[in-house]
Protein backbone atom coordinates (compact mmCIF):
# COMPACT_ATOMS: atom_id res chain seq x y z
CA UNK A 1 24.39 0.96 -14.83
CA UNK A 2 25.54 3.03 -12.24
CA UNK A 3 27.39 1.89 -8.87
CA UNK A 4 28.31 3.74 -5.52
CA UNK A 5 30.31 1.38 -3.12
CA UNK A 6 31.14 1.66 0.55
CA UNK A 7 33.83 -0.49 2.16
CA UNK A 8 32.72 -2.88 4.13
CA UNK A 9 36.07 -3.56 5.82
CA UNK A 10 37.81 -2.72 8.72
CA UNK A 11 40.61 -0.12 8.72
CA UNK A 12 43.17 -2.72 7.58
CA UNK A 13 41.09 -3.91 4.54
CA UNK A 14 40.31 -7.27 6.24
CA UNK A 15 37.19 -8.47 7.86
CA UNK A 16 37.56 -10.22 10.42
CA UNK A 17 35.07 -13.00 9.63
CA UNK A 18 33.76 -14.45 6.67
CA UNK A 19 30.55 -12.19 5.19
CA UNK A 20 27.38 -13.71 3.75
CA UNK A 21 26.53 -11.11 0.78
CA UNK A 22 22.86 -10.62 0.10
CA UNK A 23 21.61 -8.35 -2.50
CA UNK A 24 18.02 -6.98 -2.84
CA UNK A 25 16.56 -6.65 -5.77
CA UNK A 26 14.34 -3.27 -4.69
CA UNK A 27 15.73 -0.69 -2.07
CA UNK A 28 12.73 1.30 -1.11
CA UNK A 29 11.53 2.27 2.88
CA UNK A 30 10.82 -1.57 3.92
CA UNK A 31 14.27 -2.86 2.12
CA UNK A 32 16.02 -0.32 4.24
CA UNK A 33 15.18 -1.51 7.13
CA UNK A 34 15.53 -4.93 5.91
CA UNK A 35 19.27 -4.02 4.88
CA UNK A 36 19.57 -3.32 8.90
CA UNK A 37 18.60 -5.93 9.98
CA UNK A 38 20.86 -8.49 7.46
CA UNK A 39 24.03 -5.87 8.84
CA UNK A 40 23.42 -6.60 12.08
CA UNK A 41 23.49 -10.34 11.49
CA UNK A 42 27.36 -9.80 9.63
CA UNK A 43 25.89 -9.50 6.17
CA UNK A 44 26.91 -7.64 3.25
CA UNK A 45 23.82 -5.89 1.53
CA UNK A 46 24.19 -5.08 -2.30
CA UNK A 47 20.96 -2.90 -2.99
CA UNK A 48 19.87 -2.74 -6.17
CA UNK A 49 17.03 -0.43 -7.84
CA UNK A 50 16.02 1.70 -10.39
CA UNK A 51 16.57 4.82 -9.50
CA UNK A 52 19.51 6.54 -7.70
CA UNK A 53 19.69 7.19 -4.15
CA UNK A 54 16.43 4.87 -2.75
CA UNK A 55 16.20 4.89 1.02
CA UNK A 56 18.16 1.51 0.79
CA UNK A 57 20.87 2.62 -0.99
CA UNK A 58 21.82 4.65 1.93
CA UNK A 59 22.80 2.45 4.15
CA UNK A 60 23.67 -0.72 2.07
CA UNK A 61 27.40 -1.25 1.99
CA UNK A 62 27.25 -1.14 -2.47
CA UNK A 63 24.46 0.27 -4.24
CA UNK A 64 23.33 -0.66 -7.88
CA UNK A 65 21.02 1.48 -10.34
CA UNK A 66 19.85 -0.77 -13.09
CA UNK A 67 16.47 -1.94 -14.56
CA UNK A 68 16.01 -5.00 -13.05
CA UNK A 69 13.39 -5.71 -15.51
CA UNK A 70 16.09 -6.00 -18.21
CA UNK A 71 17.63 -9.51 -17.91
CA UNK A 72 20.82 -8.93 -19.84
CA UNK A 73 21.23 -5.90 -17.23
CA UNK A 74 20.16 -7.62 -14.06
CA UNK A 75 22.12 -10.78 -15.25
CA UNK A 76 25.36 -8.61 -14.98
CA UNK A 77 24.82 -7.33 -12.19
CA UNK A 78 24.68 -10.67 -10.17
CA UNK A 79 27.47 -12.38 -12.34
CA UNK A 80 29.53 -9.16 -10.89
CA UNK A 81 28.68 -8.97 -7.80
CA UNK A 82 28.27 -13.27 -6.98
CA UNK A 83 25.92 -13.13 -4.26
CA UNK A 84 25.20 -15.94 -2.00
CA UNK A 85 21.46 -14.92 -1.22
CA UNK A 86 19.35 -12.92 -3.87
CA UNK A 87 16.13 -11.50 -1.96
CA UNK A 88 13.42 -10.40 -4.25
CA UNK A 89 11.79 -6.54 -2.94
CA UNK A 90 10.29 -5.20 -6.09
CA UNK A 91 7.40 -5.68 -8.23
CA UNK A 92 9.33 -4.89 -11.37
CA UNK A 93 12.12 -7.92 -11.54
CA UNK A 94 12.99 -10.52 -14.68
CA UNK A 95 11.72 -12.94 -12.89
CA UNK A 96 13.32 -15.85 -15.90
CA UNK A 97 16.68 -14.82 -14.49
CA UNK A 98 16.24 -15.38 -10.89
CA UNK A 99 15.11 -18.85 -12.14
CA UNK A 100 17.86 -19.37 -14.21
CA UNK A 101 19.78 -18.17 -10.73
CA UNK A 102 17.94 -20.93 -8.30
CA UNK A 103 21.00 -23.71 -8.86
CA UNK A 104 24.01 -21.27 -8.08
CA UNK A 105 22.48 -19.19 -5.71
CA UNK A 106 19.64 -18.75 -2.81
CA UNK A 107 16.56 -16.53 -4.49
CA UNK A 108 13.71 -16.02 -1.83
CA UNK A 109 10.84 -15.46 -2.76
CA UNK A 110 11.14 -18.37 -4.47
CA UNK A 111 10.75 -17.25 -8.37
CA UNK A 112 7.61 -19.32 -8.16
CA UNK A 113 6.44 -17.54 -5.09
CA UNK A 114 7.27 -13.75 -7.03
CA UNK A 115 6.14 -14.22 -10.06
CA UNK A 116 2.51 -15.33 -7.65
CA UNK A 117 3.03 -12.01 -5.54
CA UNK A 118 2.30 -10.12 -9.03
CA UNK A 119 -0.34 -11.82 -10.20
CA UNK A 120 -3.49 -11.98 -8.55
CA UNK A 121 -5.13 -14.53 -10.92
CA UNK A 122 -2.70 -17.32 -10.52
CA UNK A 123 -2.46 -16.42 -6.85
CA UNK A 124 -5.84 -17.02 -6.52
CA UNK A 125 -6.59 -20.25 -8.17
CA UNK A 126 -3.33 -21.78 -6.69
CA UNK A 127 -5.33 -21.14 -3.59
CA UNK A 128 -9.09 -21.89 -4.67
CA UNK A 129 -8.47 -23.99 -7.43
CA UNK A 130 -5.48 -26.18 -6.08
CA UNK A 131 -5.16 -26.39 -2.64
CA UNK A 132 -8.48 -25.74 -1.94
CA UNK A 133 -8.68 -22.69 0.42
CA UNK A 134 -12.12 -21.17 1.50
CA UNK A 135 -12.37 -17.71 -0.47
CA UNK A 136 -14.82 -14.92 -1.60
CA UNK A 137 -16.49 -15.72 -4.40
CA UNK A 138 -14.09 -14.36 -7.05
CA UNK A 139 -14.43 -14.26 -11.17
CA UNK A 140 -12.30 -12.83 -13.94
CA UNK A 141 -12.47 -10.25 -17.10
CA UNK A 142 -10.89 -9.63 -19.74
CA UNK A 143 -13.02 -6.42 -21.06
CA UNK A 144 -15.29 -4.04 -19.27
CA UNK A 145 -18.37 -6.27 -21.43
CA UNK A 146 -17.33 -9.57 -19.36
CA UNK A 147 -16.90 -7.41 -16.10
CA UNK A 148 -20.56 -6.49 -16.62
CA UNK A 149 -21.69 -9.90 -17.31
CA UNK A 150 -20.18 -10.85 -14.49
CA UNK A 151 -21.96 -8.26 -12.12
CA UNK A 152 -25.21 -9.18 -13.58
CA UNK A 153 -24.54 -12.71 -13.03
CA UNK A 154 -23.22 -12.51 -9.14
CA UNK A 155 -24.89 -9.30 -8.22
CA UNK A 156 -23.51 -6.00 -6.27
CA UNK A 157 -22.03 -4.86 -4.25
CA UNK A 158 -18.54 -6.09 -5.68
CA UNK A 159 -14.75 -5.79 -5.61
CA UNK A 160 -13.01 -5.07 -8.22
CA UNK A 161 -8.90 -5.17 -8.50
CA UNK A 162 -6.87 -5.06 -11.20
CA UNK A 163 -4.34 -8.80 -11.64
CA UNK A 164 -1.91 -7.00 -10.84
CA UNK A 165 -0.17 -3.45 -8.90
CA UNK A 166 1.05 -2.60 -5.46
CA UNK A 167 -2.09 -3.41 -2.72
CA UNK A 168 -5.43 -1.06 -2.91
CA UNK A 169 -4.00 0.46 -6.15
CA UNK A 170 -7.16 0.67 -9.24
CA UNK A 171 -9.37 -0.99 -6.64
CA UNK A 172 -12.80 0.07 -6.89
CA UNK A 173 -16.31 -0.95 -5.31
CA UNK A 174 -19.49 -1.84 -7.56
CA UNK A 175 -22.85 -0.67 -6.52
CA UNK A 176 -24.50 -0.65 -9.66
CA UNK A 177 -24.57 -1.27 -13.28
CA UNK A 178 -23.26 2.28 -14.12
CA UNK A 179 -20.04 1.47 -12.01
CA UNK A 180 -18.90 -1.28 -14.29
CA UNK A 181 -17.28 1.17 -17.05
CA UNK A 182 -15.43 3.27 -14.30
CA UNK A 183 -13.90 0.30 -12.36
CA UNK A 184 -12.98 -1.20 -15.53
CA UNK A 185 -11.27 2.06 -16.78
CA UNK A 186 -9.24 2.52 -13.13
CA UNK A 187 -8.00 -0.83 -13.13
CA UNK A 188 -6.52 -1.54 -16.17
CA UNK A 189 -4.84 2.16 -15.59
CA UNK A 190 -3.41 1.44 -12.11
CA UNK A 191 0.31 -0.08 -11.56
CA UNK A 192 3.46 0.47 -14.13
CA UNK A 193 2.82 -2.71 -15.57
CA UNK A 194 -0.33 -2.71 -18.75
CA UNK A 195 -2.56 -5.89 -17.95
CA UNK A 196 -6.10 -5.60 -19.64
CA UNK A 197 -7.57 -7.95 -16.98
CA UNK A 198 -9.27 -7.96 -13.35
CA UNK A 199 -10.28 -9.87 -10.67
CA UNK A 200 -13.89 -9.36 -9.24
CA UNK A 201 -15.04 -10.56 -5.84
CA UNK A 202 -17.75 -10.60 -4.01
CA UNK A 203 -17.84 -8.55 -1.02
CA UNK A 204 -18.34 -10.93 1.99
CA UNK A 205 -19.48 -9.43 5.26
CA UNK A 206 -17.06 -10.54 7.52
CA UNK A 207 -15.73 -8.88 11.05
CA UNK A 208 -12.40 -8.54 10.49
CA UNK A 209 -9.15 -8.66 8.05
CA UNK A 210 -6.41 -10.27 9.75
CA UNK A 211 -2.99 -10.54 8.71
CA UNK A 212 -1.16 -13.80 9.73
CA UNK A 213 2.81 -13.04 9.31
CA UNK A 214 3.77 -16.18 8.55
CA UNK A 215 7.81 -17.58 8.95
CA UNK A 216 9.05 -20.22 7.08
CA UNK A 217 12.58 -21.59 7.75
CA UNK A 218 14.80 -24.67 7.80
CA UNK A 219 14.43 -27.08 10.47
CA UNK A 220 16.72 -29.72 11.18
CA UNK A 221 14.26 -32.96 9.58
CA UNK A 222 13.05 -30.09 7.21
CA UNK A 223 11.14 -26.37 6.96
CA UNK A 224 9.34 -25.55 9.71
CA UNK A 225 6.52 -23.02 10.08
CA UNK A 226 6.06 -20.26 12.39
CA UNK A 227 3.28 -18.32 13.26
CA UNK A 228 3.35 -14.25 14.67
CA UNK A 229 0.24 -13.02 16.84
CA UNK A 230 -2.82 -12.24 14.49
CA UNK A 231 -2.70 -8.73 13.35
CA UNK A 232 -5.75 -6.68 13.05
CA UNK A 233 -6.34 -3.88 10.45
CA UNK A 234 -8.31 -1.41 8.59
CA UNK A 235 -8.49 1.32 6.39
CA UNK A 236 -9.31 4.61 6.89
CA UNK A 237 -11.23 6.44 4.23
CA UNK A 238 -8.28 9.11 4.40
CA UNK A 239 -6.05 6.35 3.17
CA UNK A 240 -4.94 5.57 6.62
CA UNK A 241 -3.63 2.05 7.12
CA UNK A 242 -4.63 1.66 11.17
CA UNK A 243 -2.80 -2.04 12.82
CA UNK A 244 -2.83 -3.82 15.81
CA UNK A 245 -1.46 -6.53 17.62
CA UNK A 246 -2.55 -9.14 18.85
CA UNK A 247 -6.11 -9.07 17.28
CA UNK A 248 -8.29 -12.08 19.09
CA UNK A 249 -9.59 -14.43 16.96
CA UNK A 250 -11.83 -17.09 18.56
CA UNK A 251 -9.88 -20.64 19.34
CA UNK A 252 -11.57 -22.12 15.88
CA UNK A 253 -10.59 -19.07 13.88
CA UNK A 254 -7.23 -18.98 14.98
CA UNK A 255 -6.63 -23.04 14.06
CA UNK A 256 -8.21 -22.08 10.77
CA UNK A 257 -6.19 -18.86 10.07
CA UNK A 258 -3.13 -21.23 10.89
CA UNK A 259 -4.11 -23.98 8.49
CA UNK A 260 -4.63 -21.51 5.64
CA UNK A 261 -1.52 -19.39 6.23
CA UNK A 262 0.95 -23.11 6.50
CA UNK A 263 -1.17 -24.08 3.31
CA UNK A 264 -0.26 -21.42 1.05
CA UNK A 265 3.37 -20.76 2.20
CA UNK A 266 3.93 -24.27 1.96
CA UNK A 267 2.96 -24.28 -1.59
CA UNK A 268 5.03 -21.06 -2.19
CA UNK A 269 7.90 -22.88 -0.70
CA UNK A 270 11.43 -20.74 0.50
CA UNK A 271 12.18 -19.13 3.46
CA UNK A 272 11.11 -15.98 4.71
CA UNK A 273 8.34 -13.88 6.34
CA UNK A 274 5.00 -14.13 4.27
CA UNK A 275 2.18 -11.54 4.88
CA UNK A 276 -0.86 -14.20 4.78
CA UNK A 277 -4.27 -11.76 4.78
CA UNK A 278 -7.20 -13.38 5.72
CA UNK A 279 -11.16 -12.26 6.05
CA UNK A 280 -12.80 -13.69 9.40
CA UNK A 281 -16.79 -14.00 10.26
CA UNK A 282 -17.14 -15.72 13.99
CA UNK A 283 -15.11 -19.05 12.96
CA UNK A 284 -14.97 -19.04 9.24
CA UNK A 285 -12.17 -17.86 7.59
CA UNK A 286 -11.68 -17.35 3.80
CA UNK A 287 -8.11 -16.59 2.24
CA UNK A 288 -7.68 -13.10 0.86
CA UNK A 289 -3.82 -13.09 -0.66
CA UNK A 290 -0.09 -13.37 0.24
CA UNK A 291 2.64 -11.14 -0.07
CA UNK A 292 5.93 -13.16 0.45
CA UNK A 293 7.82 -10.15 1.80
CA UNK A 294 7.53 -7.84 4.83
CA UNK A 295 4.68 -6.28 4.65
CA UNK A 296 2.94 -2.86 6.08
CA UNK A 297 0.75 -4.24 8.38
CA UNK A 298 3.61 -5.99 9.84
CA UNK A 299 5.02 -2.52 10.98
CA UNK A 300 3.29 -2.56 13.96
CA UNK A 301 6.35 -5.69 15.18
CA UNK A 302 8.84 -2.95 15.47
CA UNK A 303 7.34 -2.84 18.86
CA UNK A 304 4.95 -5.23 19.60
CA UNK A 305 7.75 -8.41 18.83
CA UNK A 306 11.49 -9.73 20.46
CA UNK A 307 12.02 -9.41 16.26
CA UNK A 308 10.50 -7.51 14.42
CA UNK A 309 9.54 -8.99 10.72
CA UNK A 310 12.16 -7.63 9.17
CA UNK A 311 14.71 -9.38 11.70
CA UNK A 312 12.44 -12.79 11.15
CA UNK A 313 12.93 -12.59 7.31
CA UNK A 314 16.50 -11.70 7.77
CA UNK A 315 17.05 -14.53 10.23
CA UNK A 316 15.04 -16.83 8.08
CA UNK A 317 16.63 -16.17 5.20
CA UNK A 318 20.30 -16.93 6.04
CA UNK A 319 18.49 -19.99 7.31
CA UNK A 320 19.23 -18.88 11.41
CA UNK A 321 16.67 -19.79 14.22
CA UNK A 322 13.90 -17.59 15.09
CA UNK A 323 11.37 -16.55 17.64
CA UNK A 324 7.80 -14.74 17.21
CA UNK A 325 7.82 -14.03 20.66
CA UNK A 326 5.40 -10.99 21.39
CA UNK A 327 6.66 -8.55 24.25
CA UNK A 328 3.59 -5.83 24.26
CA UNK A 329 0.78 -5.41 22.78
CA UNK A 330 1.09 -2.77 20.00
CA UNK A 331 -0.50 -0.77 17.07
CA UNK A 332 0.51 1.55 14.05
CA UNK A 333 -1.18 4.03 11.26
CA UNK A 334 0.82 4.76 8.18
CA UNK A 335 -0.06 7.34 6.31
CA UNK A 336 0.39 7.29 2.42
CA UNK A 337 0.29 10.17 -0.19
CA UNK A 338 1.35 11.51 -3.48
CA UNK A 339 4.32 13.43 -4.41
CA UNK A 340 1.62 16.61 -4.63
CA UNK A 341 0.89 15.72 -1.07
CA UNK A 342 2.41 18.93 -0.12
CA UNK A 343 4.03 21.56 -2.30
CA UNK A 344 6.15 23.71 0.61
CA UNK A 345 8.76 22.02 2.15
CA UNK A 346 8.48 22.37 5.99
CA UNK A 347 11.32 24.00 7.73
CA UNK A 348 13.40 21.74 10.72
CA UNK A 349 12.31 24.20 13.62
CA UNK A 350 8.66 22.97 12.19
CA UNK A 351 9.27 19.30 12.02
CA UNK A 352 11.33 19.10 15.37
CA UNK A 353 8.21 20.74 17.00
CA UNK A 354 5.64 18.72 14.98
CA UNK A 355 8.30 15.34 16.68
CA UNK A 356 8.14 17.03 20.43
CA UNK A 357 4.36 17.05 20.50
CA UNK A 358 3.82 13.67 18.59
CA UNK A 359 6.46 11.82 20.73
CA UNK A 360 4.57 13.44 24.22
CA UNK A 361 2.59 10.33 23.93
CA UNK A 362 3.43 7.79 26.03
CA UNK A 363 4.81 4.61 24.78
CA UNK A 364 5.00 6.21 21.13
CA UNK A 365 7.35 6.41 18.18
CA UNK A 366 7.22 7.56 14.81
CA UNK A 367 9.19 6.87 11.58
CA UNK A 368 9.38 9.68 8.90
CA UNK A 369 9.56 8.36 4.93
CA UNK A 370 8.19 11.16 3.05
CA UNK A 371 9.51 10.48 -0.56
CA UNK A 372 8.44 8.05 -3.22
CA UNK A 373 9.18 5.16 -2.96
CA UNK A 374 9.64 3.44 -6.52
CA UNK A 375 10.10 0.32 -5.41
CA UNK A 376 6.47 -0.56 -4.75
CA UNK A 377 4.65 2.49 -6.60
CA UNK A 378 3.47 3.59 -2.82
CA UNK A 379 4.39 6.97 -1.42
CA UNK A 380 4.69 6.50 2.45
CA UNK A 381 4.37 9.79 4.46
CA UNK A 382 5.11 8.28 8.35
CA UNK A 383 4.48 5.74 10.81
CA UNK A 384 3.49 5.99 13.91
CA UNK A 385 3.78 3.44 16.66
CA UNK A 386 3.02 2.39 20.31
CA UNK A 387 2.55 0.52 22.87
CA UNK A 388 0.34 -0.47 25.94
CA UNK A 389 -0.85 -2.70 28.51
CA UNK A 390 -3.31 -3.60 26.01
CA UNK A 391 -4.79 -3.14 22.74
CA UNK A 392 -7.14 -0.86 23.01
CA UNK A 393 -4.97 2.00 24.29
CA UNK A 394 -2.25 1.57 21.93
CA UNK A 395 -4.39 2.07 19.54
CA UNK A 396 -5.81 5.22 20.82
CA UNK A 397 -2.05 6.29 21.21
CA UNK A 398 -0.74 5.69 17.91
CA UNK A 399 -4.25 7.61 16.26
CA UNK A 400 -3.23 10.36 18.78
CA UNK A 401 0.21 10.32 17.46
CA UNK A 402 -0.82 10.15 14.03
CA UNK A 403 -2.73 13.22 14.02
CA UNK A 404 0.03 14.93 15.21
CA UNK A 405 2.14 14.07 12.73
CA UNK A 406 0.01 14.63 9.78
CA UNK A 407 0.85 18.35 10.49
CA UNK A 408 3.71 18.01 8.28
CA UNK A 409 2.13 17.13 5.56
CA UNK A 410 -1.31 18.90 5.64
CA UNK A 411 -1.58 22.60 5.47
């Protein structure tokens, strides 16, 4: 275990006020941020990872390399460092410590609600099977035989997604009975983690994939729920992640998408932002999973919101009011890669002029990542971001900023 402190105090070795510390337990691109936002409220951020030097660690007041899959290790490093607030950023976490943690100190996610973020299966019939929530049609394998039974049973086309791995990783479409074997093979292969079963799912033709960001904080009878503006999104073939805000959902969709999200976060339990993703045809809406953490699609509040989700998981957290207020309407596309993406480092004189034209249009912004981030397996090149008088041409501005941008990474 390695550790590289800053001080956090003033000049004279005294703060002047009394400092909440929070340590995250994963310090890639979207804990970084995150770390900003708990400074700016007076906290002291202890990020912890894997690997040396993560995005987080760079501006986190201590940083921590340890496997925080190792309980003994992770154990340690919380007895050292005594937290008061232990918020959960990785896939790869003993989640029996942070259990063990609960009755000393504040863990959100909730280990209930992390050890549900990494597996898809108990995710799903928690919301199916339990509480009830409208979803595909969904079954589950344990072999590439059963995953063909299974097709020949409900029919093509189908998705097919490994229990568990970082979102659209070993995710494959069936067509046909010659997929089976191939889908089979690139899901059990996906992720860090060896799991030897998948989830299929019918594909249901719907009109849109929404994500609900969903808030839930202490209120003063009890929690109390919040709700951002629906967030539209899709996928370019390219990888692309393209996001907008507000997406319009009709009066009966919206009531439903609300129900759903409350449901599920409810059950999770905690406080924080929760990424609720939802599939919507006119007024039905079926439940599609939750990630109990900011979330890439919520990128697009760095504009669009008063605060943007990192602030609201921050605020709700340390258990502080909040507001989902949105100021503009807003969109993003964030562009993901490998570390082959590109093989010749681009020189500053390139990248400031790649930033002048990008940043030309108006309303835009960008954010450069462009390193691996180990955190979540996902390899974030940039983001691009704007805004507008309304949806429809922030969208077309961040695409025209995007394509820009992806001049530094395509040759």
């Amino acid at each position: 275990m390695t550790e590289d402190a800053k001080d956090p105090t003033g000049a004279d070795g005294m703060r002047n006020i009394a400092a909440p510390v929070v340590m995250l337990l994963g310090s890639g691109e979207m804990s970084r941020e995150l770390t900003l936002a708990f400074q700016r409220l007076g906290a002291v951020v202890v990020a912890v990872d894997r690997y040396a030097d993560a995005p987080a660690h760079q501006v986190a007041d201590r940083a921590v390399v340890v496997k925080m899959n190792d309980p003994e290790a992770l154990t340690a490093v919380i007895d050292k460092e005594q937290p008061h607030f232990v918020v959960v950023e990785s896939g790869v976490v003993a989640t029996d410590v942070l259990t063990g943690l609960s009755e000393r100190i504040e863990v959100f996610p909730t280990p209930h609600a992390t050890r549900l973020s990494l597996d898809r299966e108990g995710l799903r019939r928690l919301a199916a099977d339990e509480l009830g929530l409208p979803t595909a049609p969904f079954w589950f394998a344990g072999s590439a035989a059963e995953l063909a039974t299974i097709a020949e049973h409900a029919g093509f086309p189908l998705t097919v997604t490994p229990v568990e791995g970082a979102p659209g990783d070993g995710v494959s479409v069936l067509l046909r009975a010659e997929d089976v074997e191939p889908a089979w093979n690139r899901a059990v292969a996906a992720g860090r983690i060896t799991h030897t079963r998948v989830m299929a799912e019918t594909v249901v033709d719907v009109d849109d994939e929404v994500t609900l960001l969903t808030v839930r904080t202490a209120g003063p009878t009890g929690p109390v729920v919040h709700f951002c503006e629906a967030i539209g999104h899709r996928a370019a073939e390219d990888g692309t992640l393209a996001t907008w805000q507000p997406h319009r959902l009709s009066p009966a969709a919206l009531d439903a998408a609300k129900s759903i999200a409350a449901r599920i976060v409810n059950s999770l339990g905690g406080r924080g932002i929760f990424a609720v993703e939802l599939l919507v045809r006119g007024d039905e809406v079926y439940f599609s999973t939750v990630r109990p953490r900011p979330d890439d699609a919520g990128l697009v509040t760095v504009r669009s919101q008063r605060l943007s989700q990192f602030e609201l998981h921050a605020r709700a957290v340390l258990g502080l009011s909040v507001d989902t207020i949105m100021v503009s309407p807003g969109a993003a596309e964030v562009s993901y890669g490998s570390a082959e993406t590109r093989t010749e480092p681009v020189s500053v004189p390139d990248v400031l002029t790649v930033l002048s034209e990008a940043l030309e249009v108006a309303e835009s912004d960008v954010r450069l990542f462009d390193r691996l981030d180990e955190s979540d397996g996902r390899y974030r090149l940039g983001a691009t971001l704007a805004t507008a008088p309304d949806v429809t041409v922030a969208r077309d501005r961040a695409q025209r900023t995007s394509v820009v941008l992806r001049k530094l990474w395509q040759s």
